[in-house]
PDB file of N, CA and C in Angstrom:
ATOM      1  N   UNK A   1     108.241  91.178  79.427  1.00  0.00           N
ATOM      2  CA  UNK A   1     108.706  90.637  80.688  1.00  0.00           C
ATOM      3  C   UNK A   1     109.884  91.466  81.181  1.00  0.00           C
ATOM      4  N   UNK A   2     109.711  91.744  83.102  1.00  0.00           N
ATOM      5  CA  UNK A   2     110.984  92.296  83.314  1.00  0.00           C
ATOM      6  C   UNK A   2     112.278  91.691  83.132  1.00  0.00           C
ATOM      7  N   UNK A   3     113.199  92.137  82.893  1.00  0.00           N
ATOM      8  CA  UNK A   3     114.785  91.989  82.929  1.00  0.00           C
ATOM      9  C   UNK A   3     114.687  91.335  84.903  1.00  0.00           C
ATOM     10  N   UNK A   4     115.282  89.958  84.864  1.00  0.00           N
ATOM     11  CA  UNK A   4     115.495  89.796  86.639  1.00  0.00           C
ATOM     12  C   UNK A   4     115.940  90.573  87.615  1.00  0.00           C
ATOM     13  N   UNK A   5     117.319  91.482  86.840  1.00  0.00           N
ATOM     14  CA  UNK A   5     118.094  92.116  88.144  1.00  0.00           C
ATOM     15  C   UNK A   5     116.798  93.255  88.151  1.00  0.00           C
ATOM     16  N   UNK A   6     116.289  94.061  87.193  1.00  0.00           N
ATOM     17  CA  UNK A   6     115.494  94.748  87.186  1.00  0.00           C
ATOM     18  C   UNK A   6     114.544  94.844  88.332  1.00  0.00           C
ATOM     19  N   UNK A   7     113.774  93.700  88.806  1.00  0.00           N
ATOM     20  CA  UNK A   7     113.038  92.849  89.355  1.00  0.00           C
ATOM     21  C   UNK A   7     113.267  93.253  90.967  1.00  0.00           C
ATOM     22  N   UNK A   8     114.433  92.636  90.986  1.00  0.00           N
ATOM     23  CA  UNK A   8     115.274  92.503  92.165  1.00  0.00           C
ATOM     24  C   UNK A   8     115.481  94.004  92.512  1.00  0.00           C
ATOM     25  N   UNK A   9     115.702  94.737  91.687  1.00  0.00           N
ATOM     26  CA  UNK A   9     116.106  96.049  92.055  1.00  0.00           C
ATOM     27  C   UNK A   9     114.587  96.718  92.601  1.00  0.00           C
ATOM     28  N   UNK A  10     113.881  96.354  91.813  1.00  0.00           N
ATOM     29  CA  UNK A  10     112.204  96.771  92.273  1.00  0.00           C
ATOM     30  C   UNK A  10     111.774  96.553  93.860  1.00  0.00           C
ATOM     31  N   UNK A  11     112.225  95.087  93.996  1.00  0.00           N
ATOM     32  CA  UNK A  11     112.152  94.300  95.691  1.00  0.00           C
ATOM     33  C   UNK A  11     112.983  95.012  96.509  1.00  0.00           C
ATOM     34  N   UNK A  12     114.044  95.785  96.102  1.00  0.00           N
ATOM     35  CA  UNK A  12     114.923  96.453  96.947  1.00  0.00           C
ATOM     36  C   UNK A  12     114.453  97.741  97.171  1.00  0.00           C
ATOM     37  N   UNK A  13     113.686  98.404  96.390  1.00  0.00           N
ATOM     38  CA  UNK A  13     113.225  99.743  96.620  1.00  0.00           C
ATOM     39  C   UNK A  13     112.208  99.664  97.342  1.00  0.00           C
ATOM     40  N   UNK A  14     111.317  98.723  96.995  1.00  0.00           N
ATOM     41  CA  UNK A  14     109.754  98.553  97.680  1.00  0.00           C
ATOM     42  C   UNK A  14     110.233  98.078  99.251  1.00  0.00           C
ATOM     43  N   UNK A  15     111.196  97.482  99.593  1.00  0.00           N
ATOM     44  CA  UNK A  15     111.613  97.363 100.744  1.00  0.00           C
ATOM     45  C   UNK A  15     112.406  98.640 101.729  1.00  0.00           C
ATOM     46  N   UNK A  16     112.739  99.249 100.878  1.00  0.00           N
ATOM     47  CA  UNK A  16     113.691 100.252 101.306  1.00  0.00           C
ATOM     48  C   UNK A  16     112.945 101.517 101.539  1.00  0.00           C
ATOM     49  N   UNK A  17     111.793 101.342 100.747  1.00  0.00           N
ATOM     50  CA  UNK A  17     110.281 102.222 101.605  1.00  0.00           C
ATOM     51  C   UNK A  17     109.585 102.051 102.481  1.00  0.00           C
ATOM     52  N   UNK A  18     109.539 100.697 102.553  1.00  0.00           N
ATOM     53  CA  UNK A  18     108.783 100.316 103.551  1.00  0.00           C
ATOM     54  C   UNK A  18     109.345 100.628 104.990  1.00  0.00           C
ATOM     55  N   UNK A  19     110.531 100.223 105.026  1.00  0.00           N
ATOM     56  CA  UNK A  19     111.606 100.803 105.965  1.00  0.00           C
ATOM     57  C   UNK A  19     111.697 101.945 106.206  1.00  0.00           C
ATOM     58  N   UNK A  20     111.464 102.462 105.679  1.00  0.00           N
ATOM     59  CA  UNK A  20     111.899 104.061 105.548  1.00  0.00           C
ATOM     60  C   UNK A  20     110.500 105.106 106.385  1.00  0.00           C
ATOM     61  N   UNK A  21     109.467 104.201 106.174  1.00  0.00           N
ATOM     62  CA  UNK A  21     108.135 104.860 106.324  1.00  0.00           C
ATOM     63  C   UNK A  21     107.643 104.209 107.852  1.00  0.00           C
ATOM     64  N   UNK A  22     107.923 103.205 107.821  1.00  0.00           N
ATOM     65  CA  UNK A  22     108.125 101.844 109.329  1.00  0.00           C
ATOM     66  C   UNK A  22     109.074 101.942 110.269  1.00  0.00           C
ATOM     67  N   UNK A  23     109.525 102.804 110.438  1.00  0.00           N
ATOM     68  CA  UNK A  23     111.429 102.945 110.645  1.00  0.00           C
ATOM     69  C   UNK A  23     110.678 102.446 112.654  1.00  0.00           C
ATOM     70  N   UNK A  24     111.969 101.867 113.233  1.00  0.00           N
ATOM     71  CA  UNK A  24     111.363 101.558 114.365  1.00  0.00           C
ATOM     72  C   UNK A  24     111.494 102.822 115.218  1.00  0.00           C
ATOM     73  N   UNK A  25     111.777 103.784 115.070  1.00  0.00           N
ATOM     74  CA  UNK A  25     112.479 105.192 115.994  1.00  0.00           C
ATOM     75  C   UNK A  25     111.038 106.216 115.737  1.00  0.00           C
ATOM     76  N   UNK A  26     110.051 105.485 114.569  1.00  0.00           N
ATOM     77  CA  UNK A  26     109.169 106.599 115.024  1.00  0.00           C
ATOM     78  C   UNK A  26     109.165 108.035 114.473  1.00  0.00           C
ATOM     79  N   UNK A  27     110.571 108.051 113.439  1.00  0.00           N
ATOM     80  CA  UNK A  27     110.970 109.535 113.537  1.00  0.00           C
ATOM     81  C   UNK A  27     110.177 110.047 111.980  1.00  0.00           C
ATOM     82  N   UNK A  28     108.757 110.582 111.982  1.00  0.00           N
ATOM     83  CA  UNK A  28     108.208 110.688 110.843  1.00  0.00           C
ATOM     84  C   UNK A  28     108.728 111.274 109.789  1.00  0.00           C
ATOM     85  N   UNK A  29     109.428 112.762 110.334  1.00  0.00           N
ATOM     86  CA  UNK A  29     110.566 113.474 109.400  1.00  0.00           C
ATOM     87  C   UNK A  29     111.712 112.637 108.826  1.00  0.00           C
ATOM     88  N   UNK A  30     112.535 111.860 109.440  1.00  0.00           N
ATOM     89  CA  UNK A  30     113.448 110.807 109.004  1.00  0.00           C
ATOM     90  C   UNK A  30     112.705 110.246 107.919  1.00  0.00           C
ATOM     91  N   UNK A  31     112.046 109.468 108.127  1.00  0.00           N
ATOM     92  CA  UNK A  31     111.351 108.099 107.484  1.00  0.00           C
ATOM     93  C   UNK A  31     111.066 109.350 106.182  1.00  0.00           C
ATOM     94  N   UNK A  32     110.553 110.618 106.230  1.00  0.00           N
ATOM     95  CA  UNK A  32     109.714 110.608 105.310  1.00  0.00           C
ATOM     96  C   UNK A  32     111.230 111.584 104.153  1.00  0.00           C
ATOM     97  N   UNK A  33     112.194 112.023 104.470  1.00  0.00           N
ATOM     98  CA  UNK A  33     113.457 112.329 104.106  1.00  0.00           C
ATOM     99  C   UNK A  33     113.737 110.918 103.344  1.00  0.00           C
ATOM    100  N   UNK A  34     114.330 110.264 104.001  1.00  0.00           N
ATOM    101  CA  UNK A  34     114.397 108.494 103.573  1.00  0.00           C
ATOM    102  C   UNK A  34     113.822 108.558 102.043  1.00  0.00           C
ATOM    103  N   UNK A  35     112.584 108.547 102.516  1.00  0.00           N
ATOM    104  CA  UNK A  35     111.626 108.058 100.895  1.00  0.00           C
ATOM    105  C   UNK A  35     111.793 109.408 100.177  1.00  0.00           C
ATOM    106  N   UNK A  36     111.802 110.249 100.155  1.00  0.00           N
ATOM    107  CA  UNK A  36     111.641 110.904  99.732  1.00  0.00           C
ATOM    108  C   UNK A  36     113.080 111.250  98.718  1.00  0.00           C
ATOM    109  N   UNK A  37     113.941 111.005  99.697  1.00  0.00           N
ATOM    110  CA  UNK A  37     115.708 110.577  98.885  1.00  0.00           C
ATOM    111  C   UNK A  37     115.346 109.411  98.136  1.00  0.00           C
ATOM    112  N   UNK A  38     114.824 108.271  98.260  1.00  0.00           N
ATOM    113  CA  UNK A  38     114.873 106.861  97.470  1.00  0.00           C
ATOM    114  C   UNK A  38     113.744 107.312  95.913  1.00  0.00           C
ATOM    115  N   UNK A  39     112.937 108.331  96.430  1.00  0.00           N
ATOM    116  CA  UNK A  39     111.865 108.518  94.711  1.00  0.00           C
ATOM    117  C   UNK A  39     113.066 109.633  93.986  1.00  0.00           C
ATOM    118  N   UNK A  40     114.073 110.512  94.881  1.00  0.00           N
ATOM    119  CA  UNK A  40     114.729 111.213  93.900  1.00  0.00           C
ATOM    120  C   UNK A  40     115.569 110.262  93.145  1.00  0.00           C
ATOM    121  N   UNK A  41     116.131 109.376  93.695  1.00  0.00           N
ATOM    122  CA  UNK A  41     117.276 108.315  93.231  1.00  0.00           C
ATOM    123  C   UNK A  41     116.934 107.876  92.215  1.00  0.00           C
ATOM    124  N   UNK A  42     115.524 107.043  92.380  1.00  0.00           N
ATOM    125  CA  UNK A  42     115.368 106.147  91.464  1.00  0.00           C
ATOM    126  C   UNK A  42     114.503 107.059  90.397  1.00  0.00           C
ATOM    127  N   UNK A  43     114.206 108.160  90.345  1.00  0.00           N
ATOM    128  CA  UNK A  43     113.726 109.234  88.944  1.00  0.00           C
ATOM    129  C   UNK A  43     115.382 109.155  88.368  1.00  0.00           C
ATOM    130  N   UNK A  44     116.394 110.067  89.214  1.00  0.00           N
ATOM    131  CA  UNK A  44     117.758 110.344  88.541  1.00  0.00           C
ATOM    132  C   UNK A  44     118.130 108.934  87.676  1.00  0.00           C
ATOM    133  N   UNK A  45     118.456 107.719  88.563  1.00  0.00           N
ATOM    134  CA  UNK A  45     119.187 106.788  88.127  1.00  0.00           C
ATOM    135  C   UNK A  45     118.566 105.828  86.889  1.00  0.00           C
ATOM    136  N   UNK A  46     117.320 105.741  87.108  1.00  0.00           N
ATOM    137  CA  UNK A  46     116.456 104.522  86.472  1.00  0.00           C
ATOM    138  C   UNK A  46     115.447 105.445  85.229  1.00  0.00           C
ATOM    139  N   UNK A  47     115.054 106.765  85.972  1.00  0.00           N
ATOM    140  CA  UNK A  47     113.923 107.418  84.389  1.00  0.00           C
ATOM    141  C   UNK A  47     112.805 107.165  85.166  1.00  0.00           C
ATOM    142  N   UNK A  48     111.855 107.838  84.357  1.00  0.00           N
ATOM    143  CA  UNK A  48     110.280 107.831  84.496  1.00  0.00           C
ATOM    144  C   UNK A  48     109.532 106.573  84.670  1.00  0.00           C
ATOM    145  N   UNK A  49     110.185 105.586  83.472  1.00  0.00           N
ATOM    146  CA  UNK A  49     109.369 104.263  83.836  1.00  0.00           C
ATOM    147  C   UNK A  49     109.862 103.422  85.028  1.00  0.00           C
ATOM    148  N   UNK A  50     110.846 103.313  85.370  1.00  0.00           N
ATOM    149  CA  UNK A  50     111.282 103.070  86.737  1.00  0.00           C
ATOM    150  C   UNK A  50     110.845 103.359  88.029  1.00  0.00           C
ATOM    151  N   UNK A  51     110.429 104.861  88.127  1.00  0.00           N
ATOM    152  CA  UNK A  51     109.338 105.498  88.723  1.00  0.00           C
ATOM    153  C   UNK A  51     108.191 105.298  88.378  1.00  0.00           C
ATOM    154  N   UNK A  52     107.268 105.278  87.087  1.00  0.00           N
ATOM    155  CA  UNK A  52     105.979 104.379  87.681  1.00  0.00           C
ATOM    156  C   UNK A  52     106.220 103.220  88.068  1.00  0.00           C
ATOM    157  N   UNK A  53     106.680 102.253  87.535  1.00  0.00           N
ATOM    158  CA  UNK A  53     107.083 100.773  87.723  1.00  0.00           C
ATOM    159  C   UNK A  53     106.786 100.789  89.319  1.00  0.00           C
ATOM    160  N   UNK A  54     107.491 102.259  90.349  1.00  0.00           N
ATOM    161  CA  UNK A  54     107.989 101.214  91.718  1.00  0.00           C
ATOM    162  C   UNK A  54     106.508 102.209  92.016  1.00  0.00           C
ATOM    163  N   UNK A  55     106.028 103.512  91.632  1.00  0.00           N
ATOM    164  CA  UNK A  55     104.280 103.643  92.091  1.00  0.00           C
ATOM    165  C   UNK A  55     103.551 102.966  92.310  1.00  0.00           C
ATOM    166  N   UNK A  56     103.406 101.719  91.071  1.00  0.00           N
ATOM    167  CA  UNK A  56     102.469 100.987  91.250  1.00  0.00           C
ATOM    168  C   UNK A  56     102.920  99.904  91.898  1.00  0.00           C
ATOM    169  N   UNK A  57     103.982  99.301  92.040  1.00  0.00           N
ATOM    170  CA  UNK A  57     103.835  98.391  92.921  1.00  0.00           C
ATOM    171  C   UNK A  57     103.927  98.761  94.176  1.00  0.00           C
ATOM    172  N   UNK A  58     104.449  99.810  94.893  1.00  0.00           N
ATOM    173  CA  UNK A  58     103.695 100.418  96.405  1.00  0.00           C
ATOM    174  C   UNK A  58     102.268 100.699  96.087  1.00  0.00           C
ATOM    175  N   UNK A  59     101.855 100.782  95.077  1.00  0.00           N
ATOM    176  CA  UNK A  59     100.010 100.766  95.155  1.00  0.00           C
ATOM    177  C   UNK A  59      99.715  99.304  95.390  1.00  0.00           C
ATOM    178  N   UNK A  60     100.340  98.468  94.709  1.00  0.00           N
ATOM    179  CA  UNK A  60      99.751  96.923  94.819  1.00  0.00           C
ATOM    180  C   UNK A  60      99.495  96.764  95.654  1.00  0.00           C
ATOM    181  N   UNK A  61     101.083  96.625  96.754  1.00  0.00           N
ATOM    182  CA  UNK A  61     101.410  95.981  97.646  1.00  0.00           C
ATOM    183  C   UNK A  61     100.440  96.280  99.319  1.00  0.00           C
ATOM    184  N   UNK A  62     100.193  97.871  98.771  1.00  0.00           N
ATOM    185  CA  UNK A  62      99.409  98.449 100.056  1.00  0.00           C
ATOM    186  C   UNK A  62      97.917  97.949  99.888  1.00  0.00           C
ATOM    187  N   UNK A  63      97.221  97.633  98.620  1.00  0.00           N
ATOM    188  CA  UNK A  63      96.217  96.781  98.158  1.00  0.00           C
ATOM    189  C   UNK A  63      95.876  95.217  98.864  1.00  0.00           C
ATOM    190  N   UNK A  64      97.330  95.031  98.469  1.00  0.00           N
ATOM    191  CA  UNK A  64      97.197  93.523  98.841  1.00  0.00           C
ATOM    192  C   UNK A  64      97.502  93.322 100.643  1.00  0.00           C
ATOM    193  N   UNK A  65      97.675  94.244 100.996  1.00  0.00           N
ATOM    194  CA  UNK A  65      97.489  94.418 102.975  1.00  0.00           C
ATOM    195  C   UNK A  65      96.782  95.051 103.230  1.00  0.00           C
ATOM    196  N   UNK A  66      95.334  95.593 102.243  1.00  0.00           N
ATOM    197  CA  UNK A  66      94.514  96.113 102.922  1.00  0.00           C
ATOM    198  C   UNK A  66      93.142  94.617 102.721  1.00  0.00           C
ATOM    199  N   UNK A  67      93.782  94.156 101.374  1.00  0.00           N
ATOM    200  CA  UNK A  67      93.196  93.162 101.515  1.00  0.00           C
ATOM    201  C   UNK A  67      92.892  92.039 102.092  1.00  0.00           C
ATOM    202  N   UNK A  68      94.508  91.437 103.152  1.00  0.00           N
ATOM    203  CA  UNK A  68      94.476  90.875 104.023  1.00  0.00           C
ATOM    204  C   UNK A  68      94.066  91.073 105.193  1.00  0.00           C
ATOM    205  N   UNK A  69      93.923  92.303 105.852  1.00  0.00           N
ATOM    206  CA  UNK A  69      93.215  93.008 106.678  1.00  0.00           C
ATOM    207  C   UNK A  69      91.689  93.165 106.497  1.00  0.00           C
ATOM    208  N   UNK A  70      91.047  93.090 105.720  1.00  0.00           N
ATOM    209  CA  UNK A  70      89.702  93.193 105.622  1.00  0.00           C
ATOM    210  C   UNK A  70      89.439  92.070 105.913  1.00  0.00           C
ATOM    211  N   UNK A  71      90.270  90.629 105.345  1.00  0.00           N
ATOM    212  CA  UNK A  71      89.799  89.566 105.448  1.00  0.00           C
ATOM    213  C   UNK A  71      89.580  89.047 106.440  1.00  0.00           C
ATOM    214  N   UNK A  72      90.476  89.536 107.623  1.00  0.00           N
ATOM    215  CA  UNK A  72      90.824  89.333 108.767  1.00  0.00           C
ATOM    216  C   UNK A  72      89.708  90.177 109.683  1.00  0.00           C
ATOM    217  N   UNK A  73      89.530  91.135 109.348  1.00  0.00           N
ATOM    218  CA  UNK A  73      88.255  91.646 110.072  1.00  0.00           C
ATOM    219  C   UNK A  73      87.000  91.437 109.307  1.00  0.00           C
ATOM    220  N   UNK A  74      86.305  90.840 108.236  1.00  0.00           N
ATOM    221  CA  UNK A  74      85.327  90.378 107.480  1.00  0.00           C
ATOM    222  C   UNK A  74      84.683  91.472 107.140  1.00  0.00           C
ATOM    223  N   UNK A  75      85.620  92.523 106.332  1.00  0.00           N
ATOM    224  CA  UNK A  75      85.328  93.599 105.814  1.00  0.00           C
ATOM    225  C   UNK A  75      85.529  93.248 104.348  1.00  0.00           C
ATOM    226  N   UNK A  76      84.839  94.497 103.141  1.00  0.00           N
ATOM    227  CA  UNK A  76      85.288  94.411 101.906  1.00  0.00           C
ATOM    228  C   UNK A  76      86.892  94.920 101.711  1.00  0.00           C
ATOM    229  N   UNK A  77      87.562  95.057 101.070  1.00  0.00           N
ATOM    230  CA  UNK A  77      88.962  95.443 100.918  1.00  0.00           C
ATOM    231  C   UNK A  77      88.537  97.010 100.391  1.00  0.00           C
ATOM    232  N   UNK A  78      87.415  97.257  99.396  1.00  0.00           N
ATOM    233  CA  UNK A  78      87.088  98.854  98.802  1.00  0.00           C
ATOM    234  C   UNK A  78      86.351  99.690 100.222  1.00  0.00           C
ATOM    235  N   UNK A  79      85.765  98.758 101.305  1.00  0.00           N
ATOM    236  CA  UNK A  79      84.868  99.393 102.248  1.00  0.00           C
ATOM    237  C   UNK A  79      86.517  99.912 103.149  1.00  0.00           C
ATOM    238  N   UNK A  80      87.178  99.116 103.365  1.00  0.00           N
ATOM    239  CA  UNK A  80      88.444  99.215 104.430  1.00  0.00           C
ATOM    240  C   UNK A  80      88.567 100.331 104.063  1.00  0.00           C
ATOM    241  N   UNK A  81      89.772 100.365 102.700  1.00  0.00           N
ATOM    242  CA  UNK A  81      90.253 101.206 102.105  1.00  0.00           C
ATOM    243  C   UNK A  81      89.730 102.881 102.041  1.00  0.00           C
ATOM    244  N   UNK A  82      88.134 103.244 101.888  1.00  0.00           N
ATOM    245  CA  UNK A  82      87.152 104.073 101.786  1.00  0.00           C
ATOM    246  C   UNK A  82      87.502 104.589 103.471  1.00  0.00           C
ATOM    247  N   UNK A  83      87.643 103.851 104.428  1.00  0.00           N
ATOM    248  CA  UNK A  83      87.362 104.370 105.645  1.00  0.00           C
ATOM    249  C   UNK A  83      89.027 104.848 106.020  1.00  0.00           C
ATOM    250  N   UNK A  84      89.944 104.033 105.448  1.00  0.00           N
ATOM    251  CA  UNK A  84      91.423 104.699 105.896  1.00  0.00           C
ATOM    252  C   UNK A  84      91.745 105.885 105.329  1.00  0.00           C
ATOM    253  N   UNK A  85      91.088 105.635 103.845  1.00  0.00           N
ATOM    254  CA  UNK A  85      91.725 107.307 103.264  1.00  0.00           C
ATOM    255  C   UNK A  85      90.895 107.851 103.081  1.00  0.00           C
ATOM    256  N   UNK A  86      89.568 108.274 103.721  1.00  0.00           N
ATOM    257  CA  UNK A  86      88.376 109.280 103.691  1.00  0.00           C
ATOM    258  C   UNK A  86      88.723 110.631 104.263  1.00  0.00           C
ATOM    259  N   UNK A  87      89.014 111.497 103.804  1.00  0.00           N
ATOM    260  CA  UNK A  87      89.068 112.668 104.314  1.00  0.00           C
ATOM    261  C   UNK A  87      88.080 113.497 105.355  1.00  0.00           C
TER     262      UNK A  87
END
């Protein structure tokens, strides 16, 4: 089991990407500087498992809104997904 502040610190990063990538200005270079400063931080400060730790939960989380979105259009969540990141 995680440590709480641990936790909390996880909710703060996964937010602080989301922000970062959402930014309301639009500015893709910003936003993507942003995150891109927050994965150096948290490699330096926290280590490797800290860094997968917050991978996978930006994998979850983008899972679990593609999943609400399919539902919402009466799609599968693997069919959605297949058509957003199809090259």
């Amino acid at each position: 089991m995680s440590h709480p502040s641990a936790e909390a610190g996880s909710a703060r990063n996964l937010l602080e990407a989301m922000r970062a990538v959402l930014s309301d200005d639009h500015n893709y270079e910003r936003g993507l500087a942003s995150l891109q400063s927050l994965v150096d931080r948290i490699a330096r400060d926290e280590g490797d498992a800290a860094l997968r730790d917050f991978t996978a939960a930006l994998s979850l989380g983008l899972a679990e809104a593609l999943e609400r979105i399919a539902h919402h259009q009466g799609l599968g969540a693997t069919d959605l997904a297949e058509v957003w990141f199809a090259e």
